[in-house]
C-alpha atoms as a PDB file:
ATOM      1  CA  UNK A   1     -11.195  69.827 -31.590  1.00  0.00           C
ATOM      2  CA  UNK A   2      -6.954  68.704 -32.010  1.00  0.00           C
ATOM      3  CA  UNK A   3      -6.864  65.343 -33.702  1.00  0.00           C
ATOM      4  CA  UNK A   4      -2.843  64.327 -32.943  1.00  0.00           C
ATOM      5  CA  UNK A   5      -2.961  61.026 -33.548  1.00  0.00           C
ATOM      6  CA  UNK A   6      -4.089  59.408 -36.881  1.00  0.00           C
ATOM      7  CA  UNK A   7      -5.921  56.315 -36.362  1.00  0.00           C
ATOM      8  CA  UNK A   8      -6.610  54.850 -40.409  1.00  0.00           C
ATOM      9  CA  UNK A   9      -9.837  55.357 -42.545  1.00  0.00           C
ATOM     10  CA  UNK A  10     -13.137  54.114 -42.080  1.00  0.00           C
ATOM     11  CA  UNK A  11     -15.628  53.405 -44.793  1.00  0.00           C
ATOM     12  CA  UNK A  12     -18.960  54.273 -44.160  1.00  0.00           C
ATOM     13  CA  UNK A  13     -21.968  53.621 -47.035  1.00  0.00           C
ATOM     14  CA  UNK A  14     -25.377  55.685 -46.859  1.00  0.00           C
ATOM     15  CA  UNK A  15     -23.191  58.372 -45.097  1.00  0.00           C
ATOM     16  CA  UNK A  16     -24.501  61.297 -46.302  1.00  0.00           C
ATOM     17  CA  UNK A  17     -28.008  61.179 -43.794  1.00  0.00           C
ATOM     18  CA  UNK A  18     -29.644  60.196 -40.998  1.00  0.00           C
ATOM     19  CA  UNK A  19     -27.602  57.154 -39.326  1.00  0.00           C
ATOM     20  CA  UNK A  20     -24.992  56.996 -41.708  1.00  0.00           C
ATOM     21  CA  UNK A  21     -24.050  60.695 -41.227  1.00  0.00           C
ATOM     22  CA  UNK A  22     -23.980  60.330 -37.490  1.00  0.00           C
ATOM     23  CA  UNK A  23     -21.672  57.461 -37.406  1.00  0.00           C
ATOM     24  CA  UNK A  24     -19.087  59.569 -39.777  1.00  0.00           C
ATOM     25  CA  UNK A  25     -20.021  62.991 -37.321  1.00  0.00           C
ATOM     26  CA  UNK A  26     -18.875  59.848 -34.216  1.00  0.00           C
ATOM     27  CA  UNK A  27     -15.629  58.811 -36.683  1.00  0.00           C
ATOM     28  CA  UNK A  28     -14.110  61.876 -37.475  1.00  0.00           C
ATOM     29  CA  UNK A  29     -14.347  62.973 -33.801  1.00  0.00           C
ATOM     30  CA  UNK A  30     -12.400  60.372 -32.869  1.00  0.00           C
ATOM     31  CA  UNK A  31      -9.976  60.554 -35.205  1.00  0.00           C
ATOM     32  CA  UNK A  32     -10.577  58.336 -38.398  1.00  0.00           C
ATOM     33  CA  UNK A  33     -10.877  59.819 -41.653  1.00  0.00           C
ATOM     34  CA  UNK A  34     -14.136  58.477 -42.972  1.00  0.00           C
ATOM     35  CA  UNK A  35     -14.875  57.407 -46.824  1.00  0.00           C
ATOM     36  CA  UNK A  36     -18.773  58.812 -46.703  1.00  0.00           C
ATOM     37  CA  UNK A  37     -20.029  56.928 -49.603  1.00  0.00           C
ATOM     38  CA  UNK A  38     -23.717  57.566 -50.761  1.00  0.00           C
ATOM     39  CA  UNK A  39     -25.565  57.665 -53.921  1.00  0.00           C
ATOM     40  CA  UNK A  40     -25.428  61.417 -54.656  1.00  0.00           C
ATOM     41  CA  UNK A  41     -21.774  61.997 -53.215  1.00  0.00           C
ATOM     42  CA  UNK A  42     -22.737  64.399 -50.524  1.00  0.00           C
ATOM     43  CA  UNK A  43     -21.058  64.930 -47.417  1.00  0.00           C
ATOM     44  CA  UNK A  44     -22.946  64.104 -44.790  1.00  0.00           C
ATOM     45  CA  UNK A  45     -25.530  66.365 -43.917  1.00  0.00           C
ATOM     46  CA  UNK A  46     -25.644  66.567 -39.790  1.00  0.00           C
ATOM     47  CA  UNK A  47     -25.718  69.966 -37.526  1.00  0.00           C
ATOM     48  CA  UNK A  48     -21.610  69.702 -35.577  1.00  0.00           C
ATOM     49  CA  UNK A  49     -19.876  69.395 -38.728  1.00  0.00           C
ATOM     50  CA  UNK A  50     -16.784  71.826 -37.745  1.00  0.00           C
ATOM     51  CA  UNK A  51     -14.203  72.607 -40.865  1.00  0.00           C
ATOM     52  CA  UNK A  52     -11.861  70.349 -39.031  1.00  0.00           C
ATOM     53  CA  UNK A  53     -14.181  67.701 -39.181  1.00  0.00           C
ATOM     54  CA  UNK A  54     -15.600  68.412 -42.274  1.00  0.00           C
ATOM     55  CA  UNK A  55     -11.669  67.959 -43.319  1.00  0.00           C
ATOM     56  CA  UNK A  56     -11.695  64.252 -42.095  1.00  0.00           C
ATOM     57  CA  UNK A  57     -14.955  63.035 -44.848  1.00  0.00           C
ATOM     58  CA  UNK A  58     -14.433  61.787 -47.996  1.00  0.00           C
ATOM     59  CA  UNK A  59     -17.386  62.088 -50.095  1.00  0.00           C
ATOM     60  CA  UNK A  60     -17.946  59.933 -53.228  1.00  0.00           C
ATOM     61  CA  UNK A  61     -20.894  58.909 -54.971  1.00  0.00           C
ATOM     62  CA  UNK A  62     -21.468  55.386 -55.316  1.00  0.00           C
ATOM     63  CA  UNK A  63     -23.879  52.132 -56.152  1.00  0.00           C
ATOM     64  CA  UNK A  64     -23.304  50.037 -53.213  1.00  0.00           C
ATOM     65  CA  UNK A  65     -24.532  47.374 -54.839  1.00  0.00           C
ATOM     66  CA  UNK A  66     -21.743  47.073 -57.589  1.00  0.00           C
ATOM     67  CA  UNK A  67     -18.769  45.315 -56.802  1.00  0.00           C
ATOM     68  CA  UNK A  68     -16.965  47.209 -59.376  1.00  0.00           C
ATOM     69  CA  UNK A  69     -17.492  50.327 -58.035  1.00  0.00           C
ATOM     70  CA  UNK A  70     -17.104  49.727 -54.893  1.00  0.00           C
ATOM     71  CA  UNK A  71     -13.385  48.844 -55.222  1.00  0.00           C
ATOM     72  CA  UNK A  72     -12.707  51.818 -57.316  1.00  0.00           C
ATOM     73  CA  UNK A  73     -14.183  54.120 -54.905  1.00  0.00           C
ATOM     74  CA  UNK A  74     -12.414  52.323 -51.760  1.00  0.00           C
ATOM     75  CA  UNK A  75      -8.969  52.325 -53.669  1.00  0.00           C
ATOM     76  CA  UNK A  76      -9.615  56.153 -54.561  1.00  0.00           C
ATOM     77  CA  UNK A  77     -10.418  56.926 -51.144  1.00  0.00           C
ATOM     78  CA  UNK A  78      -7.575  55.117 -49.918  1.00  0.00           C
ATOM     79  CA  UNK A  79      -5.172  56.919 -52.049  1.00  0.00           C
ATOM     80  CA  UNK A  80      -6.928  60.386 -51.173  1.00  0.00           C
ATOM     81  CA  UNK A  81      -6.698  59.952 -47.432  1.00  0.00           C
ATOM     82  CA  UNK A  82      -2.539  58.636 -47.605  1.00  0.00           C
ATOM     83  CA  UNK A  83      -3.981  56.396 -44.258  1.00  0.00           C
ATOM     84  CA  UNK A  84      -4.812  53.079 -44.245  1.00  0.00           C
ATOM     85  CA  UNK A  85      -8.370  51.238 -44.490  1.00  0.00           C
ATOM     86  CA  UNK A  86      -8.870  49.825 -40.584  1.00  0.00           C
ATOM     87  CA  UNK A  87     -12.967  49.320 -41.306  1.00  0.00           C
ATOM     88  CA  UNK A  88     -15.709  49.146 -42.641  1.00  0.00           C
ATOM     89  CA  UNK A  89     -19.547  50.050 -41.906  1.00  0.00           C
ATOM     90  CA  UNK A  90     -22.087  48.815 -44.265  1.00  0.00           C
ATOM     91  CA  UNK A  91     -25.144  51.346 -43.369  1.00  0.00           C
ATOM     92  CA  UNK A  92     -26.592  51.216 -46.572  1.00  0.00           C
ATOM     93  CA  UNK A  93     -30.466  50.404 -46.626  1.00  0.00           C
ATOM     94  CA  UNK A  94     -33.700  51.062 -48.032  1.00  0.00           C
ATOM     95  CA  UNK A  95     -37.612  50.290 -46.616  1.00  0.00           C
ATOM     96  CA  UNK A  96     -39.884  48.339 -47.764  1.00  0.00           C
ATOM     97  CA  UNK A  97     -43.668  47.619 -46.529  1.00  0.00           C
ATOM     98  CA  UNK A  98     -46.498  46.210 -48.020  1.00  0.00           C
ATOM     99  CA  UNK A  99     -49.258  43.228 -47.904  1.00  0.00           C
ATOM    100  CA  UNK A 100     -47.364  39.656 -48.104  1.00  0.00           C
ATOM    101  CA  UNK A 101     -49.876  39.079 -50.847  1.00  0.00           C
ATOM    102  CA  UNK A 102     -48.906  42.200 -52.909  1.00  0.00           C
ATOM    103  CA  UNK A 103     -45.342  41.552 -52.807  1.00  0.00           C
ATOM    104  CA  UNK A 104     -43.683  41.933 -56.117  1.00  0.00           C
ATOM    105  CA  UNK A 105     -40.456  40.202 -57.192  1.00  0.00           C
ATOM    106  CA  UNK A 106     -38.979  42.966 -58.333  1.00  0.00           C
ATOM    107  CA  UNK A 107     -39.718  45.168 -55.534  1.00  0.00           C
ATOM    108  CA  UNK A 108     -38.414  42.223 -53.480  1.00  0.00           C
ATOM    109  CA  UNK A 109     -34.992  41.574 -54.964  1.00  0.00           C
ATOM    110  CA  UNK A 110     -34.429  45.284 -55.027  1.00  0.00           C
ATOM    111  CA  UNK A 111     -34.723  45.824 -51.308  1.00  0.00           C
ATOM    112  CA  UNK A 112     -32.474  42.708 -50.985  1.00  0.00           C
ATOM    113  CA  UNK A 113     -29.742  43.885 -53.175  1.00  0.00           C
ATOM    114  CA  UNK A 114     -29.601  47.128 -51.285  1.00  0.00           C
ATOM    115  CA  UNK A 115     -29.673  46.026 -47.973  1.00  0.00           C
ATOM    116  CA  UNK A 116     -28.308  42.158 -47.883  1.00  0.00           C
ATOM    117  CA  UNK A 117     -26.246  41.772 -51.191  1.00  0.00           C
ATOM    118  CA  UNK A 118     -24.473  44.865 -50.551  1.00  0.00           C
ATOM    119  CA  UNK A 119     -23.275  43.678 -47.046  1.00  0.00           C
ATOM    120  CA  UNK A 120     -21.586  40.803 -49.513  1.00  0.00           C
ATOM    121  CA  UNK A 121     -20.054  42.989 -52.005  1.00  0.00           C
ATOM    122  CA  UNK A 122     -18.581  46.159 -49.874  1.00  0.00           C
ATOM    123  CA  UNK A 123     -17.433  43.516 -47.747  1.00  0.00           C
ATOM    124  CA  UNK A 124     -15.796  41.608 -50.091  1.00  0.00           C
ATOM    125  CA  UNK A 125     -14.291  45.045 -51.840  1.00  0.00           C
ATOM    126  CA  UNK A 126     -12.844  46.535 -48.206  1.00  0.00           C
ATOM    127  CA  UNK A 127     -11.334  42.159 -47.840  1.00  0.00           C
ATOM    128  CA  UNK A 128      -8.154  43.062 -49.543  1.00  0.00           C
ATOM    129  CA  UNK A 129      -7.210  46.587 -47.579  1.00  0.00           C
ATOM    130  CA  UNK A 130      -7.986  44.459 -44.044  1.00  0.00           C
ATOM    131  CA  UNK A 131      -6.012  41.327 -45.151  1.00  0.00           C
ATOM    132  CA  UNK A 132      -3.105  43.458 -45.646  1.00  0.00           C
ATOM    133  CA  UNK A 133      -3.030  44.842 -42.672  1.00  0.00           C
ATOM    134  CA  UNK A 134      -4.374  41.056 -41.163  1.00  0.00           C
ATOM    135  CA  UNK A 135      -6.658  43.172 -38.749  1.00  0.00           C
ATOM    136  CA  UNK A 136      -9.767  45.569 -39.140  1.00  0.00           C
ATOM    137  CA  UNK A 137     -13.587  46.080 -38.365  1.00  0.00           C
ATOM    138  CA  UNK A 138     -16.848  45.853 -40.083  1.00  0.00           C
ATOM    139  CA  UNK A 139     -19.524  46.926 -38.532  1.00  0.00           C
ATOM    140  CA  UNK A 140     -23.042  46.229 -40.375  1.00  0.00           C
ATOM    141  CA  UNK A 141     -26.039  48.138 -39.486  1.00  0.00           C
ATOM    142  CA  UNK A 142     -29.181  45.533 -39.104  1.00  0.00           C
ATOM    143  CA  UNK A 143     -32.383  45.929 -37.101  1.00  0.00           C
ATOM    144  CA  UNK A 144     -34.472  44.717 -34.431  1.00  0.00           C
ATOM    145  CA  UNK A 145     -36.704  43.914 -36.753  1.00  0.00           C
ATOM    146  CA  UNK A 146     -34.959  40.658 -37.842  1.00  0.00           C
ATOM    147  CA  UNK A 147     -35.591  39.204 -34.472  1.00  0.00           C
ATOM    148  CA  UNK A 148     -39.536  39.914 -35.142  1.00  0.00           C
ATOM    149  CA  UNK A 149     -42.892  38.679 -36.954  1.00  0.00           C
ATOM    150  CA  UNK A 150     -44.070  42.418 -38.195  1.00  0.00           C
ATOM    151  CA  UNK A 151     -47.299  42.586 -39.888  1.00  0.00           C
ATOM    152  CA  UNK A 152     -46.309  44.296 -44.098  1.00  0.00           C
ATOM    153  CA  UNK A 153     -42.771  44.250 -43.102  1.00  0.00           C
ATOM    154  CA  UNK A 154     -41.611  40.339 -44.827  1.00  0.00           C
ATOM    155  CA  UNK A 155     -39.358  41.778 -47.035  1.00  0.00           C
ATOM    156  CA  UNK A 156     -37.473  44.277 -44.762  1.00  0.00           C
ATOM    157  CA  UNK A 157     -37.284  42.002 -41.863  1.00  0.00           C
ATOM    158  CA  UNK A 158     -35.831  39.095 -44.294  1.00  0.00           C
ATOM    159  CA  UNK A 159     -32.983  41.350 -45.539  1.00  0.00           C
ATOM    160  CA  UNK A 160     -32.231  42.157 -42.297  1.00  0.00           C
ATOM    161  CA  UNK A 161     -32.465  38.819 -41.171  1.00  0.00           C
ATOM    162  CA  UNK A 162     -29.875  37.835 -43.991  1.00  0.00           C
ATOM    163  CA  UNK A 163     -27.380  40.603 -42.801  1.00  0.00           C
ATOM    164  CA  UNK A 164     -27.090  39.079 -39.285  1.00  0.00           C
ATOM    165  CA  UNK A 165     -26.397  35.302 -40.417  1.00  0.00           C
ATOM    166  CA  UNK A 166     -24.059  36.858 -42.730  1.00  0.00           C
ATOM    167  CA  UNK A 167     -22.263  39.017 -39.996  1.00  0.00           C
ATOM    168  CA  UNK A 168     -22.151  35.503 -37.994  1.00  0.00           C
ATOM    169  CA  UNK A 169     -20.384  33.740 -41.330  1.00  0.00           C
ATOM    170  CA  UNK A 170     -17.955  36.213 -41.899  1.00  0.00           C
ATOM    171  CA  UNK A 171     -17.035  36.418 -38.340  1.00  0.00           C
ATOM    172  CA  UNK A 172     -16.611  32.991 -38.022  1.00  0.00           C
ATOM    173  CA  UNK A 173     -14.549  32.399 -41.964  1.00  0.00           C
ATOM    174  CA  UNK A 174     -12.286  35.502 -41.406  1.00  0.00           C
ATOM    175  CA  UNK A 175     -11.634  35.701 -37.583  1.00  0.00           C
ATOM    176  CA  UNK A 176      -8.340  33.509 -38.536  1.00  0.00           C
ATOM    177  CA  UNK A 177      -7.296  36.794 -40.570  1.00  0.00           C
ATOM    178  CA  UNK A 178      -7.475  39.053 -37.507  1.00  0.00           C
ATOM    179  CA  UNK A 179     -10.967  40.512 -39.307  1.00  0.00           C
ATOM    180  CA  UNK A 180     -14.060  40.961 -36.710  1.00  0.00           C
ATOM    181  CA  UNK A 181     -17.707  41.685 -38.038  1.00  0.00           C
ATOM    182  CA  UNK A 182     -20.436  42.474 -35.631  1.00  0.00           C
ATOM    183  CA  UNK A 183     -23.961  43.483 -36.316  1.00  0.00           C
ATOM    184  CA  UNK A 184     -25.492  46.573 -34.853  1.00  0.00           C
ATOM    185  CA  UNK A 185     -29.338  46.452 -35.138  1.00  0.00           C
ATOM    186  CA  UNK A 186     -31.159  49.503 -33.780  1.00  0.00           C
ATOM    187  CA  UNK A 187     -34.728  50.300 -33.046  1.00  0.00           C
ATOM    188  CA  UNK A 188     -36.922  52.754 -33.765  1.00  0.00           C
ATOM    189  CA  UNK A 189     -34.336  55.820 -34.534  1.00  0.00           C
ATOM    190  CA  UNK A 190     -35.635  59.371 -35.110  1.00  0.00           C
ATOM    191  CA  UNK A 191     -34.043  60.826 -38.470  1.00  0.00           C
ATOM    192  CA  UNK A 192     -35.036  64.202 -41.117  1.00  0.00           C
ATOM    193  CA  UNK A 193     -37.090  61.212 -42.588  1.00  0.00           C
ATOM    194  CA  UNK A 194     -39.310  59.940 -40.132  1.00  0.00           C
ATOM    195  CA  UNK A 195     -39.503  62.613 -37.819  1.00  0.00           C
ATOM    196  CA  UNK A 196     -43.150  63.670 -37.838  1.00  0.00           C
ATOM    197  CA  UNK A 197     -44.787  60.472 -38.140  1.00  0.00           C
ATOM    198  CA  UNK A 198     -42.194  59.149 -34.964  1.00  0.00           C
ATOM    199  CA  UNK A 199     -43.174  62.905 -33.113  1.00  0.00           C
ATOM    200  CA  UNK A 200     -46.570  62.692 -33.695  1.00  0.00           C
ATOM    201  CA  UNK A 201     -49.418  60.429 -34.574  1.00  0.00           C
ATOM    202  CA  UNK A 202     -50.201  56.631 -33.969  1.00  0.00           C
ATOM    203  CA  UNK A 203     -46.744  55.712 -34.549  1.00  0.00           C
ATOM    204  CA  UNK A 204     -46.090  58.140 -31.728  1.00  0.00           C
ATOM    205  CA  UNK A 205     -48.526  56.822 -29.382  1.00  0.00           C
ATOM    206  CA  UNK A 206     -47.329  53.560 -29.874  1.00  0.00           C
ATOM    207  CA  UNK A 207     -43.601  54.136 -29.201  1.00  0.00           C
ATOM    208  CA  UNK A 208     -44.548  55.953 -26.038  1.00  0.00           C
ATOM    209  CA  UNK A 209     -46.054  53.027 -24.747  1.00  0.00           C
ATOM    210  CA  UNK A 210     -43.898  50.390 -25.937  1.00  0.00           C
ATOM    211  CA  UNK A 211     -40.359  51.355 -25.580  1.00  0.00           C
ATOM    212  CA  UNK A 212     -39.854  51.715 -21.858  1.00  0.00           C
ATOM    213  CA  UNK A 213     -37.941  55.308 -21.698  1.00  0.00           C
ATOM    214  CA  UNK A 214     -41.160  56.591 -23.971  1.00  0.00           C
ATOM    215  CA  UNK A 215     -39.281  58.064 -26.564  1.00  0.00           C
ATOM    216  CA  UNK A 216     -37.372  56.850 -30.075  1.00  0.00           C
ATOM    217  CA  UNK A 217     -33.432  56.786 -30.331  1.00  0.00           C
ATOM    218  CA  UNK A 218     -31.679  59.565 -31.891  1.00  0.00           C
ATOM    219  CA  UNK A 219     -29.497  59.157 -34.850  1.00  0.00           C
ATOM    220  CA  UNK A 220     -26.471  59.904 -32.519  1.00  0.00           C
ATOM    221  CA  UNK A 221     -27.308  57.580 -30.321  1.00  0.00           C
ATOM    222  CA  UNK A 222     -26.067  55.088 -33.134  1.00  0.00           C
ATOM    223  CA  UNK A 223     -23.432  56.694 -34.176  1.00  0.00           C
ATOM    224  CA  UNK A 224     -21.668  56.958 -30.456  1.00  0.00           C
ATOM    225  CA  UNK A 225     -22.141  53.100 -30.119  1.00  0.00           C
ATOM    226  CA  UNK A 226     -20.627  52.281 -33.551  1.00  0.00           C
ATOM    227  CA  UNK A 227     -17.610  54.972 -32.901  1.00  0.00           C
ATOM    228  CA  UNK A 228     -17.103  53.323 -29.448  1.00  0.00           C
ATOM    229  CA  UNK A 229     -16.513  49.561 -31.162  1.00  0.00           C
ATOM    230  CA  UNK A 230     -13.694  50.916 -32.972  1.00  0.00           C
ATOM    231  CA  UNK A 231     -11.818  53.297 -30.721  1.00  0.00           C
ATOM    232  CA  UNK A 232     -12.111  50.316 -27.844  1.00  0.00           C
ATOM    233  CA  UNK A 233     -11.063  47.406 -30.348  1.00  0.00           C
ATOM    234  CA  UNK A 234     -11.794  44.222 -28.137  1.00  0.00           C
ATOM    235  CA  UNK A 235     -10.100  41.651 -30.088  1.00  0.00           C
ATOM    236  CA  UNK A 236     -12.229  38.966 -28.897  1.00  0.00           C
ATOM    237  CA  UNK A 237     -16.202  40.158 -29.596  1.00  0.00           C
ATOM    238  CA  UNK A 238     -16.999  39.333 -33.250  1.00  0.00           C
ATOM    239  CA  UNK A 239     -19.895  37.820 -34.482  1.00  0.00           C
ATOM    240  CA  UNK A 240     -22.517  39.559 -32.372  1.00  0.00           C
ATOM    241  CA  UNK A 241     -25.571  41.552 -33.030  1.00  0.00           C
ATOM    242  CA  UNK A 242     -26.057  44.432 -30.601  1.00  0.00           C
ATOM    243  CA  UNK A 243     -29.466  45.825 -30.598  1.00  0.00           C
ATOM    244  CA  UNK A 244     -29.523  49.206 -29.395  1.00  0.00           C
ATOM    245  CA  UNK A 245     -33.615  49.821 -29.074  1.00  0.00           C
ATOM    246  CA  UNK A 246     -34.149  51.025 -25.937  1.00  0.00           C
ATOM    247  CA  UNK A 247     -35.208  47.286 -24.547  1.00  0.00           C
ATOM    248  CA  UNK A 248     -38.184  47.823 -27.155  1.00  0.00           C
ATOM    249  CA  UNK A 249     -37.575  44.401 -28.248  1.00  0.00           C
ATOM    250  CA  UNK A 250     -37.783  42.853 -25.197  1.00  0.00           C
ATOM    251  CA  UNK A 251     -40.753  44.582 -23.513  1.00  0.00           C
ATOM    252  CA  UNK A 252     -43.448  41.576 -22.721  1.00  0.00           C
END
């Protein structure tokens, strides 16, 4: 692949599996460079990976849940790649599942900072580079799951419920700066870490029947749709979540 033109850097946190690597695999190919931030600084691990591509990632380890390093990494980044910041995704997540009952405040307020306060702070950290430049993407990752009532699932459904009315506020608070936010909330997605209990077993059974196509999303699948926001830029859709689940959410 001949990448001619050079289209800015993207940020992408929790690149370095599953989701996150796809949408930097989706990225590069189209011609970003891609600041793959993750906890233990790989780059991300994902079968297409060409040396040209691998050229394009930027791998730095990183708590997405400090501000403090967060700008630090995004400025180092920045200077590494000589292009300018055009986006942001904020892919970053954990899972959480348990008994309401059993619930435990810390357990709680973890899974929150990592998936709903770090929204806030990468957010806030990538502000500067995109008011420059008084245009630029974020794209948060949500899920389907904080349109539903999901039996041992309170606390990841809340977070995720958080990072949609927070795509909706920052849409609506920084659309005057030529900065859109949507929300991209996927199904069930097979990744290296669920893949046996979404090939086989009751989980299995269970998305056979209730998605209509019978089968889980791939990892790919997300990354294509996220690459495809930025490379077509419409000016005028912020705000939005996009579910991308295979109409599992809206099977009666």
């Amino acid at each position: 692949m001949s990448v001619e033109i050079e289209k800015g850097c993207v940020m992408v946190t929790g690149a370095s599996r599953g989701i996150g690597a796809a949408i930097a695999l989706g990225l590069a190919r189209a011609g970003y460079r891609v600041g793959c931030l993750s906890r233990s600084g790989e780059m991300p691990q994902i079968s297409g990976v060409t040396p040209e591509i691998a050229e394009r990632f930027y791998a730095a380890a990183c708590d997405v849940s400090r501000p403090e390093q967060l700008a630090k990494t995004f400025a180092e980044i920045t200077q590494r790649t000589g292009q300018p910041v055009v986006g942001l995704v904020n892919n970053a997540g954990i899972h959480s599942q348990g008994r309401i009952e059993t619930i435990e405040e810390r357990e709680f307020k973890n899974v929150m900072d990592v998936n709903a306060y770090s929204v806030l702070a990468a957010s806030q950290s990538i502000y500067p580079f995109l008011l420059e430049r008084k245009s630029g993407l974020i794209v948060n990752i949500g899920s389907f799951f904080d349109k539903l009532g999901v039996k041992q699932h309170l606390t990841y459904c809340a977070t995720k419920a958080a990072v949609a009315a927070m795509t909706r506020c920052m849409a609506v608070e920084w659309g005057n700066k030529g900065i859109r936010v949507l929300n991209v909330a996927p199904g069930y997605v097979m990744t290296d870490f669920n893949r046996d209990q979404i090939e086989k077993g009751p989980l299995a059974d269970y998305l056979s029947k209730r998605i209509p196509a019978g089968v889980a999303g791939q990892a790919q699948d997300i990354g294509n749709f996220v690459t495809s926001l930025f490379v077509l830029n419409s000016p005028y859709m912020t705000g939005e979540t996009i579910y991308i689940d295979g109409a599992h959410g809206i099977l009666q």
